[in-house]
Structures are given as C-alpha cells and as structure tokens.
PDB file of N, CA and C in Angstrom:
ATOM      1  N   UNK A   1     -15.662   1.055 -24.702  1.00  0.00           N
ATOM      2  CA  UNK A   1     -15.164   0.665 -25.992  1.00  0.00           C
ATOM      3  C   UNK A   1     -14.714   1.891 -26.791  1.00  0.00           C
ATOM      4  N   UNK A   2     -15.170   3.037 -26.627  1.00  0.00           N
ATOM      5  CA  UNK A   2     -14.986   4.176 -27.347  1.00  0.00           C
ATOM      6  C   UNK A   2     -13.569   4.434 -27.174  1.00  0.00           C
ATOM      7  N   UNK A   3     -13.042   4.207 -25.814  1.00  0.00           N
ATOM      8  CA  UNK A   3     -11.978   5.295 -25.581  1.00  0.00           C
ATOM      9  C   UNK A   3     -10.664   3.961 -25.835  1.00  0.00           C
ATOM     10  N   UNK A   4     -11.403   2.866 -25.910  1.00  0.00           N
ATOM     11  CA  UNK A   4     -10.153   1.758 -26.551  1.00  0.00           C
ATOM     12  C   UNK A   4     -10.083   2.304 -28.315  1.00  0.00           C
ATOM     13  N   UNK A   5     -11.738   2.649 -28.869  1.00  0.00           N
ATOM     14  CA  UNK A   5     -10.998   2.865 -30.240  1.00  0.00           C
ATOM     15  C   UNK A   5     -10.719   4.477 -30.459  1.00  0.00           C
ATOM     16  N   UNK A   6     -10.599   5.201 -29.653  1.00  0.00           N
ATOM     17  CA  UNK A   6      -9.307   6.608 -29.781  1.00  0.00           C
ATOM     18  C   UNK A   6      -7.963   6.025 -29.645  1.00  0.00           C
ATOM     19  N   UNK A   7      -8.029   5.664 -28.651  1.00  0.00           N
ATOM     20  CA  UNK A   7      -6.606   5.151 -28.241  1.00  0.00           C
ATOM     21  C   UNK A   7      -6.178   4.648 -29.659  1.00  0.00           C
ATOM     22  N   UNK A   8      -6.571   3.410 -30.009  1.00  0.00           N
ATOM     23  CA  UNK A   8      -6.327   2.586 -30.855  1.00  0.00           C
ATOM     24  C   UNK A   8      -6.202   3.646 -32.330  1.00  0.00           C
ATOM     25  N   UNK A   9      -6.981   4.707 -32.328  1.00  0.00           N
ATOM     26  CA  UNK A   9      -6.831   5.361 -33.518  1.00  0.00           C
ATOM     27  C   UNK A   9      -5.708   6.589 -33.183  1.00  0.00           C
ATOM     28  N   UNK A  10      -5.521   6.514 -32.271  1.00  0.00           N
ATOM     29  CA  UNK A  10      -4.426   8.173 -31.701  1.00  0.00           C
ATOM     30  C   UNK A  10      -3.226   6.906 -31.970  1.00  0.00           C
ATOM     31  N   UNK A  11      -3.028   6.104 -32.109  1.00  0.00           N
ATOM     32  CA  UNK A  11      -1.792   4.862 -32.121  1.00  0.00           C
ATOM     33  C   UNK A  11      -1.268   5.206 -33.444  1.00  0.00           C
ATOM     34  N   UNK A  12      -2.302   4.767 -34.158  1.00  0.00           N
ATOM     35  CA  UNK A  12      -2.050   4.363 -35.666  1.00  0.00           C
ATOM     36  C   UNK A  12      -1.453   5.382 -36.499  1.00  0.00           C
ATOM     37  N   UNK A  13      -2.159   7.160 -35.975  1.00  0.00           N
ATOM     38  CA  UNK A  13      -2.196   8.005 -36.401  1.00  0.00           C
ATOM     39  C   UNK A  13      -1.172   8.843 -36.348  1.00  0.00           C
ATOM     40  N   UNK A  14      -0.319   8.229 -35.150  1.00  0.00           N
ATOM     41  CA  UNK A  14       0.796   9.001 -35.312  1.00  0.00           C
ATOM     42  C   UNK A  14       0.949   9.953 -34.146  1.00  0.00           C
ATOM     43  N   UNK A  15      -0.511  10.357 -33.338  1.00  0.00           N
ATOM     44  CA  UNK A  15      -0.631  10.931 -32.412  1.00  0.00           C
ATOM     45  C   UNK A  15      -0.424  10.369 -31.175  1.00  0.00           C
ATOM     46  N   UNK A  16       0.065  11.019 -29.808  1.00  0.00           N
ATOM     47  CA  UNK A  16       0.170  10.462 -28.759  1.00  0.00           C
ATOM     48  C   UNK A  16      -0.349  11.022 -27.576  1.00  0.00           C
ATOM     49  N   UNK A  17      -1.842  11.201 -27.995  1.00  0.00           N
ATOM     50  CA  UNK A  17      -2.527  12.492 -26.959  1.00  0.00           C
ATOM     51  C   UNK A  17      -3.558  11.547 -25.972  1.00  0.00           C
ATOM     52  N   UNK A  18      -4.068  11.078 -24.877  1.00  0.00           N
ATOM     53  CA  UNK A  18      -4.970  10.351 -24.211  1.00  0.00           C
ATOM     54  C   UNK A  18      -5.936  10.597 -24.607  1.00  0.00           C
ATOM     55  N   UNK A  19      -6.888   9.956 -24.480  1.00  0.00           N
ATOM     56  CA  UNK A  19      -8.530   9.789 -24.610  1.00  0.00           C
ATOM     57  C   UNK A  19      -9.009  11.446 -24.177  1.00  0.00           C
ATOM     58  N   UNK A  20      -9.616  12.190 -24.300  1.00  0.00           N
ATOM     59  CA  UNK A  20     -10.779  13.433 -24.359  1.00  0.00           C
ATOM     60  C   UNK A  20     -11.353  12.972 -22.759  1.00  0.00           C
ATOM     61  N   UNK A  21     -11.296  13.756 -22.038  1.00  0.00           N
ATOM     62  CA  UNK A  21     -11.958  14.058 -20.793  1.00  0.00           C
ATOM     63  C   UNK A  21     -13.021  14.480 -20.696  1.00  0.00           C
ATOM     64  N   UNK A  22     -14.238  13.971 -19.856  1.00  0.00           N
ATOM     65  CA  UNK A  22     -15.363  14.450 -20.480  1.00  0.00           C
ATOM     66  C   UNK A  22     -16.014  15.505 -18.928  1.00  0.00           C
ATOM     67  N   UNK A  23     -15.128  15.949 -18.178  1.00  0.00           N
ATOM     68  CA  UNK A  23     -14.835  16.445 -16.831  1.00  0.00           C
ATOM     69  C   UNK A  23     -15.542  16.312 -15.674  1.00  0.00           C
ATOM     70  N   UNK A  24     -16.197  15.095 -16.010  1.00  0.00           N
ATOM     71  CA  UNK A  24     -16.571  14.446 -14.333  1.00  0.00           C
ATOM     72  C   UNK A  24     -15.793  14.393 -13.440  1.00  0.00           C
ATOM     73  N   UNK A  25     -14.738  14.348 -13.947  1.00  0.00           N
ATOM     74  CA  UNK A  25     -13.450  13.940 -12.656  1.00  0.00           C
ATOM     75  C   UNK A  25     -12.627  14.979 -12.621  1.00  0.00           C
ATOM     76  N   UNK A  26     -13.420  16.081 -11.651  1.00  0.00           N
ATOM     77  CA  UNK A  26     -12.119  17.084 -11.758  1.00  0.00           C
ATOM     78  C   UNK A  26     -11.385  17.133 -10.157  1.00  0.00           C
ATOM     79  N   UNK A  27     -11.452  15.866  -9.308  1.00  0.00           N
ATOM     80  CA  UNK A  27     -10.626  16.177  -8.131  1.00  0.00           C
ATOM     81  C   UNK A  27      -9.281  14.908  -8.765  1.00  0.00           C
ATOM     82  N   UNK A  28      -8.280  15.307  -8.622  1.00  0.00           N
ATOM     83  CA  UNK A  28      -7.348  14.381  -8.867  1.00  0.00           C
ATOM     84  C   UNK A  28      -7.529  13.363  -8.213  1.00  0.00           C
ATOM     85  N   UNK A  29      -6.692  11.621  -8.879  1.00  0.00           N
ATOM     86  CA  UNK A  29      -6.826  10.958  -8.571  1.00  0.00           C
ATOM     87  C   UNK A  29      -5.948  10.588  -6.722  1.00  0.00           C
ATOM     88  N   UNK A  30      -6.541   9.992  -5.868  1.00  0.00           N
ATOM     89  CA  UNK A  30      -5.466  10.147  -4.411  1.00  0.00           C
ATOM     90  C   UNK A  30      -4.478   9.122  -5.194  1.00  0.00           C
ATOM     91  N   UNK A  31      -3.043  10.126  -3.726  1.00  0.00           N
ATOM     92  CA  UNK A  31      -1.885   9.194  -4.293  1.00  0.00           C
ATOM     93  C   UNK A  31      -1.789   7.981  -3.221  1.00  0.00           C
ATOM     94  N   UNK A  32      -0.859   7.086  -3.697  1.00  0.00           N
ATOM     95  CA  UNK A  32      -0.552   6.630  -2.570  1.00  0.00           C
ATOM     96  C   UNK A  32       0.916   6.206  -2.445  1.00  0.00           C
ATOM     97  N   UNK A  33       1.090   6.301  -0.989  1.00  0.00           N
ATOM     98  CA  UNK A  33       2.243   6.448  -0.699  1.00  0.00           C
ATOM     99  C   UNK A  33       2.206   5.376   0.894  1.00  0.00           C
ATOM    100  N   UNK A  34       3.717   5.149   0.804  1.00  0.00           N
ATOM    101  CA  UNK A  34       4.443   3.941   1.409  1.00  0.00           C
ATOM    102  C   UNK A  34       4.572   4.570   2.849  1.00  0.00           C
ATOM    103  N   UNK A  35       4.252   3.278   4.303  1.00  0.00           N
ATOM    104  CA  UNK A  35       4.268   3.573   5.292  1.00  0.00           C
ATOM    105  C   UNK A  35       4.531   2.395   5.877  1.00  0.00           C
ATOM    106  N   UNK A  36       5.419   2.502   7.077  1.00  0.00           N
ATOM    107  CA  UNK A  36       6.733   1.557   7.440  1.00  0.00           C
ATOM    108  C   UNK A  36       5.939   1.520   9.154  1.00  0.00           C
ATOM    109  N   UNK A  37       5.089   0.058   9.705  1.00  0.00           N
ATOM    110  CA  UNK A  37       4.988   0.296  10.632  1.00  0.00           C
ATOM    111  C   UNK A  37       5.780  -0.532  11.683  1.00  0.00           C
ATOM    112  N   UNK A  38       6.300  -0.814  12.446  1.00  0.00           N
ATOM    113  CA  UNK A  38       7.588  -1.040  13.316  1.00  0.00           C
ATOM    114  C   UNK A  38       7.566  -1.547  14.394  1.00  0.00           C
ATOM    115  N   UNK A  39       7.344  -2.813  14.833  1.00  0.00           N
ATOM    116  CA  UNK A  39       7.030  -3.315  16.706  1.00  0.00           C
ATOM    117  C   UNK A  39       8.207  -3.751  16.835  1.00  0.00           C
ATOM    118  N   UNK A  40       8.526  -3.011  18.155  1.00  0.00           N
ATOM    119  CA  UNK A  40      10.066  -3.466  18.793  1.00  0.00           C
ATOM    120  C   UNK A  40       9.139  -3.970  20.350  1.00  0.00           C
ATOM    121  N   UNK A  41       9.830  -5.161  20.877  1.00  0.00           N
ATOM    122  CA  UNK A  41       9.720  -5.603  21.945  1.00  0.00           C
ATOM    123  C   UNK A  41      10.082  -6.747  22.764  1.00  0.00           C
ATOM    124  N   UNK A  42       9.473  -7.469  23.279  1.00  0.00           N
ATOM    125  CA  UNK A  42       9.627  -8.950  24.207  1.00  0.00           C
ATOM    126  C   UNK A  42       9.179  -9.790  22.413  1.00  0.00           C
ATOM    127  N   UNK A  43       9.313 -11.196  22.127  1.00  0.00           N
ATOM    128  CA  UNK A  43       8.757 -11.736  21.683  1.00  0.00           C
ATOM    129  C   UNK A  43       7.274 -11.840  21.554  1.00  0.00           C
ATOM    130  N   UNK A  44       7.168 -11.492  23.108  1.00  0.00           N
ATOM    131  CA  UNK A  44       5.707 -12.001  23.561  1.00  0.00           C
ATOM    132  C   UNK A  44       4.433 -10.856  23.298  1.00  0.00           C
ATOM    133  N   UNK A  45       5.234  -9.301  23.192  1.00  0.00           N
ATOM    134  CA  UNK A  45       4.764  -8.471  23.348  1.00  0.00           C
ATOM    135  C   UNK A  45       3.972  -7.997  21.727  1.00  0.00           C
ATOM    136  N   UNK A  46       5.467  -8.132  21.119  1.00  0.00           N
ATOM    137  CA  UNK A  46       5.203  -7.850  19.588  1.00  0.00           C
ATOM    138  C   UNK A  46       4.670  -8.746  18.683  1.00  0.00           C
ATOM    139  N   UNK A  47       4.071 -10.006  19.507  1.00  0.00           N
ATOM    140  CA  UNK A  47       3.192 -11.088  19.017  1.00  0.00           C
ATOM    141  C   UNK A  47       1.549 -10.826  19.265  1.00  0.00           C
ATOM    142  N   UNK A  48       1.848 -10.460  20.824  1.00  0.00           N
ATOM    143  CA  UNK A  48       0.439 -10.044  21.138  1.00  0.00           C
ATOM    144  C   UNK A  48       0.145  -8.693  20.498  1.00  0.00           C
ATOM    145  N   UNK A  49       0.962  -7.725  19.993  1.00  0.00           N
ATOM    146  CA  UNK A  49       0.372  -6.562  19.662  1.00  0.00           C
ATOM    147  C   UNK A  49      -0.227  -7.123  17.668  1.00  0.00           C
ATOM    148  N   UNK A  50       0.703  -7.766  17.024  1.00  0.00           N
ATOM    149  CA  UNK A  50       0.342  -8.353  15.564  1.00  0.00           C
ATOM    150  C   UNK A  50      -1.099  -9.083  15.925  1.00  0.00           C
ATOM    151  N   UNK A  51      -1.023  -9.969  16.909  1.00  0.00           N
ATOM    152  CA  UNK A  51      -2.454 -10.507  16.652  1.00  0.00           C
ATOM    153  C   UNK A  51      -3.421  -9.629  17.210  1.00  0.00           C
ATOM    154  N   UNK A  52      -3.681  -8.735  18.246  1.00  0.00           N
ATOM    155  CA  UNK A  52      -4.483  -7.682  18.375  1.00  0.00           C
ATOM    156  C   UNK A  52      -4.487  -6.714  17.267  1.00  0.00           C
ATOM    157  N   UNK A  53      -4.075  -6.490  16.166  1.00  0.00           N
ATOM    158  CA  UNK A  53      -3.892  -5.587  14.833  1.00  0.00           C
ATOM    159  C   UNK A  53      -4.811  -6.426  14.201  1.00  0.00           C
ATOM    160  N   UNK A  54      -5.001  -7.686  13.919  1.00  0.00           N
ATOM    161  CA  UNK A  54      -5.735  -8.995  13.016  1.00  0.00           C
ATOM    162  C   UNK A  54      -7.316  -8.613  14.144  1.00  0.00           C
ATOM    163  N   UNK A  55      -7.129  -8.969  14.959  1.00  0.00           N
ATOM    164  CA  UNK A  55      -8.345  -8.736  15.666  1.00  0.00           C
ATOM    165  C   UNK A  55      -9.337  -7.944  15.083  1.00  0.00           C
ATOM    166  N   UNK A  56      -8.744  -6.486  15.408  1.00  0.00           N
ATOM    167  CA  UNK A  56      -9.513  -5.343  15.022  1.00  0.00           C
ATOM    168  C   UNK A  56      -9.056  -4.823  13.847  1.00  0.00           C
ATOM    169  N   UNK A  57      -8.644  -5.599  12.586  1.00  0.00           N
ATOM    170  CA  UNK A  57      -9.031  -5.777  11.533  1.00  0.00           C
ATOM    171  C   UNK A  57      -8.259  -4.891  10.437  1.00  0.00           C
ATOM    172  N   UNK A  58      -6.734  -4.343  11.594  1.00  0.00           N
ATOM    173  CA  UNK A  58      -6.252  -3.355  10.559  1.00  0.00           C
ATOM    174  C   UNK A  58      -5.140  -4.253   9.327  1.00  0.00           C
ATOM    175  N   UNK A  59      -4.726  -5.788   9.879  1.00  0.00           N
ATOM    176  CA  UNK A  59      -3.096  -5.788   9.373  1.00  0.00           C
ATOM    177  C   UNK A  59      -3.682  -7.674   9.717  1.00  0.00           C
ATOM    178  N   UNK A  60      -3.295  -8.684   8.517  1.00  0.00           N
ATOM    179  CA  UNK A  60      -3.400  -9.926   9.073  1.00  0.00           C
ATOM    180  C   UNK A  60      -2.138 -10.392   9.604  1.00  0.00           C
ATOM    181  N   UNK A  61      -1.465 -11.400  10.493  1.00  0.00           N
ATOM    182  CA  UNK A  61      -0.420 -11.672  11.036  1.00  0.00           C
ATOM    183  C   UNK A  61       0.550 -12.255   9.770  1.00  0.00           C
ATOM    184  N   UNK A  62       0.037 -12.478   8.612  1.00  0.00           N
ATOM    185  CA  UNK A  62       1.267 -12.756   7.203  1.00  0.00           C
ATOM    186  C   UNK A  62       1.447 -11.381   6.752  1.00  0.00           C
ATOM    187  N   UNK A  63       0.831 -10.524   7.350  1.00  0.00           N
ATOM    188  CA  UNK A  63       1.543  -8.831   6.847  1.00  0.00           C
ATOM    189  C   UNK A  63       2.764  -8.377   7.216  1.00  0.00           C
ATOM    190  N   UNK A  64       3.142  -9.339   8.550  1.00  0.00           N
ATOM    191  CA  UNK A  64       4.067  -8.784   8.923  1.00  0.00           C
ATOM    192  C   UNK A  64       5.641  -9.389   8.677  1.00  0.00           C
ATOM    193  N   UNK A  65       6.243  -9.454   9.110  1.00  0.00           N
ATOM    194  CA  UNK A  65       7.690  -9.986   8.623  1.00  0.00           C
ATOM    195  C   UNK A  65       7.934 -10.608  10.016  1.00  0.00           C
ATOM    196  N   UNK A  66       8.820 -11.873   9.622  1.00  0.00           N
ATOM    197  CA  UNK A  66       9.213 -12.561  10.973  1.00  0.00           C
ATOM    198  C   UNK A  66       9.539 -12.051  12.174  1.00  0.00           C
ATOM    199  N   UNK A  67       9.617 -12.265  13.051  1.00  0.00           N
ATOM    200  CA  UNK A  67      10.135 -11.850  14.436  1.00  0.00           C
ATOM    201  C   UNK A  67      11.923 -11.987  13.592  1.00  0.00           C
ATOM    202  N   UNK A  68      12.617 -10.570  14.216  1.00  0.00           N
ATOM    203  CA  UNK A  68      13.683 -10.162  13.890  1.00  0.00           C
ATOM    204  C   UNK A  68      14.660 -10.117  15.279  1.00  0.00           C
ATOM    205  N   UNK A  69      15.360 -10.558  15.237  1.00  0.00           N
ATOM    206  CA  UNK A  69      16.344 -10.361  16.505  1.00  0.00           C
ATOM    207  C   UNK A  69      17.178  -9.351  16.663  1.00  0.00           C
ATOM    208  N   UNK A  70      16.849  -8.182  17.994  1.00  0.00           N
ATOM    209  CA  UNK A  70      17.500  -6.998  17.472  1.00  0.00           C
ATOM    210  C   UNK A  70      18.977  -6.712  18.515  1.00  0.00           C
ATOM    211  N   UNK A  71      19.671  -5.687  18.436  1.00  0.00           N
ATOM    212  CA  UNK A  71      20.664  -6.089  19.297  1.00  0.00           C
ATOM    213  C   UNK A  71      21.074  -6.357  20.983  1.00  0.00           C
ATOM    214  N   UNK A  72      19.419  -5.668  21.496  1.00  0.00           N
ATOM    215  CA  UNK A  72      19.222  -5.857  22.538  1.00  0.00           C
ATOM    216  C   UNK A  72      18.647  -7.607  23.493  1.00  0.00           C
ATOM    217  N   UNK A  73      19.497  -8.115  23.959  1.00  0.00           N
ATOM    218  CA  UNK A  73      18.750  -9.330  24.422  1.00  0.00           C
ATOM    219  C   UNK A  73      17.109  -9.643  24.822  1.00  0.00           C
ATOM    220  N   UNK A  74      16.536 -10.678  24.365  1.00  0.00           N
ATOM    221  CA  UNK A  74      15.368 -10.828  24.297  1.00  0.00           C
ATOM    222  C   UNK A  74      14.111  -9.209  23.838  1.00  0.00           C
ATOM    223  N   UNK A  75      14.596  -8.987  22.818  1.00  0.00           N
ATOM    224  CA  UNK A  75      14.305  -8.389  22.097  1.00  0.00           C
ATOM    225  C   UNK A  75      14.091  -8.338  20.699  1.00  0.00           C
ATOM    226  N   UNK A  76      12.848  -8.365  19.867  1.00  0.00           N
ATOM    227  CA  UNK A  76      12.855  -8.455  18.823  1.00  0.00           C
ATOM    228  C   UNK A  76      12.228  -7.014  17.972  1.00  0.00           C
ATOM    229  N   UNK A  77      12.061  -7.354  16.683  1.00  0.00           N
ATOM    230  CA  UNK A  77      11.291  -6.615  15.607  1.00  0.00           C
ATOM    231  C   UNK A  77      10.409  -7.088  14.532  1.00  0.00           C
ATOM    232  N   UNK A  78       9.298  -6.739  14.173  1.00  0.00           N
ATOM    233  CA  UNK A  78       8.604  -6.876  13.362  1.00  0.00           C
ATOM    234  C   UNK A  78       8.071  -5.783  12.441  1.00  0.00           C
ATOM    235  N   UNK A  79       8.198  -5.744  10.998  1.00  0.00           N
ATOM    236  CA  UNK A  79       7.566  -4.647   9.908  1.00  0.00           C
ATOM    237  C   UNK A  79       6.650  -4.872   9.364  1.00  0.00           C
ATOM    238  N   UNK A  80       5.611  -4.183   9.140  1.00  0.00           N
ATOM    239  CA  UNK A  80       4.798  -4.022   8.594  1.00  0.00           C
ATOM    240  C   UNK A  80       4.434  -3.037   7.396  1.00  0.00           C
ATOM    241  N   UNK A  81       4.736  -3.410   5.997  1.00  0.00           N
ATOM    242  CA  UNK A  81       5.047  -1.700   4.903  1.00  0.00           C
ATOM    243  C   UNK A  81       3.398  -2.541   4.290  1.00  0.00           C
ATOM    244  N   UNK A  82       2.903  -0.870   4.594  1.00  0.00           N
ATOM    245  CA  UNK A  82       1.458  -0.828   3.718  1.00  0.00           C
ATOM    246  C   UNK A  82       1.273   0.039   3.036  1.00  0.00           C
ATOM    247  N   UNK A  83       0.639   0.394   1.634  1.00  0.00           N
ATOM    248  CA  UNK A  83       0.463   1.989   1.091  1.00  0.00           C
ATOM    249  C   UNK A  83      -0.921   2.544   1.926  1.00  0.00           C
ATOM    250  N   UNK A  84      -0.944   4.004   1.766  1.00  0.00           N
ATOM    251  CA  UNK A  84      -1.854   4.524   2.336  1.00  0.00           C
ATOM    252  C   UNK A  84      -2.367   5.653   1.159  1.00  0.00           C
ATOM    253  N   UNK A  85      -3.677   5.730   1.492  1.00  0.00           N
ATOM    254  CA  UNK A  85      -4.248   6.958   0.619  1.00  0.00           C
ATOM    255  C   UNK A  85      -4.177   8.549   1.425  1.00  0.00           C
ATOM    256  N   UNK A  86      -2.916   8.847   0.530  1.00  0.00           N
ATOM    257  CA  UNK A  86      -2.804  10.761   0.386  1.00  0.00           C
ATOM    258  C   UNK A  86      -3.893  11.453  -0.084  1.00  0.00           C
ATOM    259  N   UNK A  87      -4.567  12.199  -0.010  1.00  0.00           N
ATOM    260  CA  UNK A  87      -5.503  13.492  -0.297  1.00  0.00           C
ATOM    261  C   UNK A  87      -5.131  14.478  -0.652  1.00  0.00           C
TER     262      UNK A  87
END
C-alpha cells in the first residue's frame, strides 16, 4: 500500500520519479526473449515428435500451429514460438 500511495503522491505532485528502492533486489530483473521452434517432416513424424514434446512435458499439442504444407511432397511444418528466460 505504501508504494501505491508514493506513486499516487509523485502523480499529483508533479513529479515523475518511481517508488524508492529499498535494495533487496540488486540482480536485474531476467529478460525474456522470443524463440521459434520448427518441425519439418512426414505428417506422421512431426505429429509423433509434438505429442512426444506433451509427453515429457515441454510444449502441449495446442502450442503448436497446424500441420503446414511445405513445398516438398508429403512434407509438412509445424511452429512452436515460446518466450524463454535470458540471464
């Protein structure tokens, strides 16, 4: 509640400085950033690899994007964009 009524008083006041740090937190916050993961294959292949990802618990099978038809015959694609934590 305190640092809603700085805020709320740094508003009014004319000032535009954040809340006072009280320096518990001196490792920056992680970033995160965007990562593009990519199955090219058989239908059959890049189905079985999405549901082995659900299995072991990294990615559920609505993470991914439809089976994509790519220009190679019986060949498809599937994406997967997740953020990841930078350090």
């Amino acid at each position: 509640m305190a640092q809603e009524e700085n805020f709320l008083e740094n508003q009014h006041s004319g000032e535009n400085h954040p809340p006072a740090s009280d320096g518990s937190s001196q490792n920056p916050l992680p970033k995160r950033k965007r990562i593009k993961h990519v199955l090219i294959g058989s239908p059959k292949a890049v189905t079985s690899t999405i549901h082995y990802l659900q299995v072991i618990g990294y990615a559920t099978t609505g993470d991914w994007s439809p089976l994509l038809p790519t220009e190679n015959p019986d060949e498809v694609m599937s994406i997967l964009i997740r953020q990841t934590l930078i350090q």
